[in-house]
Protein backbone atom coordinates (compact mmCIF):
# COMPACT_ATOMS: atom_id res chain seq x y z
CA UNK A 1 0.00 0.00 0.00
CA UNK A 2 1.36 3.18 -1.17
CA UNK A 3 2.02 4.90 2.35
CA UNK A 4 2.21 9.03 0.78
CA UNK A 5 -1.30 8.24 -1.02
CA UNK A 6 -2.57 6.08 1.99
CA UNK A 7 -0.86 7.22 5.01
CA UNK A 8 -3.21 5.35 7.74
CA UNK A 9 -2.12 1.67 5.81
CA UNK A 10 -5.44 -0.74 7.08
CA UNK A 11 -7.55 2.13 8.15
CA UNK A 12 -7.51 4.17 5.70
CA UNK A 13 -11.19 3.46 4.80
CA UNK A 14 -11.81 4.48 8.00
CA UNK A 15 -10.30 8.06 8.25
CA UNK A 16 -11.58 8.57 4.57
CA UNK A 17 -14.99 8.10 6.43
CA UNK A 18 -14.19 10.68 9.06
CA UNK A 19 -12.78 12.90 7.28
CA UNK A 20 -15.69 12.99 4.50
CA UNK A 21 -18.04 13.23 7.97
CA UNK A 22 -15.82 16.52 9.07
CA UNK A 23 -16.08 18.02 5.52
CA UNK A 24 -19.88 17.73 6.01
CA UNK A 25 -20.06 19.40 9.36
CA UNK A 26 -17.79 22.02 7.56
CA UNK A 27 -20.85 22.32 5.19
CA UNK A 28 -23.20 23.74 7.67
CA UNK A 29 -20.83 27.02 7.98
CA UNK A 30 -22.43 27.94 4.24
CA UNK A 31 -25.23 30.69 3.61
CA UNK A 32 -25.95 28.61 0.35
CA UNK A 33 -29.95 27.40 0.75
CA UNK A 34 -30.32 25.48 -2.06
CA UNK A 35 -27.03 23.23 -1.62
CA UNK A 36 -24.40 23.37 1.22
CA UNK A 37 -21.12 21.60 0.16
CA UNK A 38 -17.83 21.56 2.27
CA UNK A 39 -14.37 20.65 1.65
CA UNK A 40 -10.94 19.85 3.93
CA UNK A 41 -8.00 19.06 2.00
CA UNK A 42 -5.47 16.36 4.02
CA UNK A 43 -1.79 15.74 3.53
CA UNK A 44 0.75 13.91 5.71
CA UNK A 45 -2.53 13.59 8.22
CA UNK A 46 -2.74 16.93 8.88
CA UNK A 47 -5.69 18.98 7.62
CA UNK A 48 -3.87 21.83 5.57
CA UNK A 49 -7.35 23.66 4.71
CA UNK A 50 -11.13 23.32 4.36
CA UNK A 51 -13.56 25.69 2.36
CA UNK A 52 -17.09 25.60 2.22
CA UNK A 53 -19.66 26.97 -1.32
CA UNK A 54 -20.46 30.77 -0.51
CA UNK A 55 -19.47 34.52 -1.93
CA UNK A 56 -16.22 36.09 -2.21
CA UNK A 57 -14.56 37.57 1.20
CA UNK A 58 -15.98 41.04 1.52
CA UNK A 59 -19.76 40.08 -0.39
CA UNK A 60 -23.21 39.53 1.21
CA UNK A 61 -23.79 35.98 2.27
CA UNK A 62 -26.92 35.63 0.39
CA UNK A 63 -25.62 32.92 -2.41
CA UNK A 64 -29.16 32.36 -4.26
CA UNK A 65 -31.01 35.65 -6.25
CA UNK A 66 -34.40 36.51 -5.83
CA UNK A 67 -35.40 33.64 -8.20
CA UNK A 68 -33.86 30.94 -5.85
CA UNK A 69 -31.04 30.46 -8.57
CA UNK A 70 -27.21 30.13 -7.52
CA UNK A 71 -25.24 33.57 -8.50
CA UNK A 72 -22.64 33.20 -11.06
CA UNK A 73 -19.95 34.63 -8.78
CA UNK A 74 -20.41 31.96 -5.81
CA UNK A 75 -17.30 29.89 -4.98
CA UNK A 76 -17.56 26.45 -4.58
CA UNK A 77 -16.07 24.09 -1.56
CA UNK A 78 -12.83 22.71 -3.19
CA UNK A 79 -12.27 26.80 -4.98
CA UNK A 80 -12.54 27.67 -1.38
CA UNK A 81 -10.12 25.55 -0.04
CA UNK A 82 -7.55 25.30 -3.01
CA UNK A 83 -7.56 29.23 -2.57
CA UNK A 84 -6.84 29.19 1.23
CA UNK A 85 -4.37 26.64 0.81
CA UNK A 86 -2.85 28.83 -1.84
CA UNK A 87 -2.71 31.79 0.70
CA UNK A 88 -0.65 29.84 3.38
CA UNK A 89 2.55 28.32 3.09
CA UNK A 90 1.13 24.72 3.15
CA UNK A 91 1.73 22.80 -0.42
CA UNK A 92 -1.72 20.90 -1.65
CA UNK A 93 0.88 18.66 -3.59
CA UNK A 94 -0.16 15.17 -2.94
CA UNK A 95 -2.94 15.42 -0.61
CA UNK A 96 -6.50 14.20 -0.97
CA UNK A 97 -9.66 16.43 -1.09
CA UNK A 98 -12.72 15.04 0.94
CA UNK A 99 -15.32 16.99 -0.72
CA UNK A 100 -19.35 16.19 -0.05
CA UNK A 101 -20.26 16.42 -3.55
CA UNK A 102 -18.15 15.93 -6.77
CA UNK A 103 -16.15 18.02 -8.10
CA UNK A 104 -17.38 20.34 -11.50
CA UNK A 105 -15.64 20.81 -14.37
CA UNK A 106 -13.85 24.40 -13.21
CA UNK A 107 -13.35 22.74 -9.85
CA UNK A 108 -11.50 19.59 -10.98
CA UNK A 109 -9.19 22.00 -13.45
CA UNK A 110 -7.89 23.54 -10.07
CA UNK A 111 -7.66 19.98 -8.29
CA UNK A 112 -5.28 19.02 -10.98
CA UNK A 113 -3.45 22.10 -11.29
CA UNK A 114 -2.78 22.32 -7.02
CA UNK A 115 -1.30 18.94 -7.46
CA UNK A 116 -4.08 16.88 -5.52
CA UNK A 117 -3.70 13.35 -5.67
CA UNK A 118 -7.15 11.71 -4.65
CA UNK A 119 -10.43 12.80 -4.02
CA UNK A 120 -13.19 11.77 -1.56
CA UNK A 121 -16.91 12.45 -1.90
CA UNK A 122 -20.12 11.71 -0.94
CA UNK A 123 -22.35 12.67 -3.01
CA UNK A 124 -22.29 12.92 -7.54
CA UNK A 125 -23.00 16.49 -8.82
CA UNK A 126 -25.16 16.69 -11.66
CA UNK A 127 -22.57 16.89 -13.98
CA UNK A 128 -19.78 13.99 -13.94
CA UNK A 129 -17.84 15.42 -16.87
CA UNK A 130 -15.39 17.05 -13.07
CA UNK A 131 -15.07 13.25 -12.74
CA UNK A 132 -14.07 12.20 -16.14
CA UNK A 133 -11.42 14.83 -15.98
CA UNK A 134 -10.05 13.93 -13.21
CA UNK A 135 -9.81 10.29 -13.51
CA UNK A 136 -8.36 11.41 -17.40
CA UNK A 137 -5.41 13.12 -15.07
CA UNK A 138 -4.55 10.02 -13.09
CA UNK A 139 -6.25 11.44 -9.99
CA UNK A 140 -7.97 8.71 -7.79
CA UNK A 141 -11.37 9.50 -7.17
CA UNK A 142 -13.60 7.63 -4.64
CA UNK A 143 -17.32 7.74 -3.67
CA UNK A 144 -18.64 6.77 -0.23
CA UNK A 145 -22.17 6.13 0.64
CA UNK A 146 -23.13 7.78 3.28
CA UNK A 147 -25.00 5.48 4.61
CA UNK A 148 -21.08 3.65 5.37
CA UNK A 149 -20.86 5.91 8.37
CA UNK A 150 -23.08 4.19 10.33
CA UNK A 151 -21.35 1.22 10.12
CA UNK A 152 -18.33 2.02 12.07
């Protein structure tokens, strides 16, 4: 077993599960009413950054218009943490996303482009062409029922 892309060996299934369950909680920090989604990123078993879907620093947390649909300029979980990581001196090189939904299309370009290795979710986004992509890049990507949390 490949220790820097699995560094908890046996368990590993285990602390996927956690971590997934953390990046959930992590959802319940966004404004977004139609769809909360929350992100950590994990290397060497340290959580380097999280992020959850909302506005830019500085906008009004209100994420939907007054039709109920998303605006344009809303950042998604995994933009949200890819940024923050970006901002510290921490390295996103070779570290897995646990993300509660899959990545999109922009969101997966950024994924491959900070150097993340694997990616964790929960549940599929609408569009799987963010999957395709990223399993086109050589990134691992895993789904977990959620339902799998209860069992441990």
């Amino acid at each position: 077993m490949d220790k820097n892309k699995y560094p908890y060996g046996s368990k590993q299934s285990q602390f996927d599960k956690r971590y997934l369950e953390m990046a959930s909680i992590w959802a319940k920090n966004s404004y977004c009413k139609r769809r909360q989604v929350g992100a950590i990123i994990v290397k060497d078993r340290m959580i380097i950054s999280d992020g959850y879907n909302g506005t830019p620093a500085g906008f009004e947390n209100v994420c939907e218009d007054e039709e109920g649909k998303t605006k344009p300029y809303v950042l998604h979980a995994e933009a949200n943490a890819i940024t923050k990581v970006a901002k510290s001196n921490n390295s996103s090189e070779g570290a897995t996303l646990y993300v509660t939904s899959s990545p999109c299309m922009e969101c997966s370009k950024l994924i491959i482009q900070a150097g993340i290795k694997r990616v964790v979710f929960f549940d599929k986004y609408h569009n799987l062409d963010g999957i395709e992509l990223l399993q086109r890049a050589g990134i691992e990507v895993q789904q977990i029922d959620i339902d799998d949390l209860k069992k441990d």
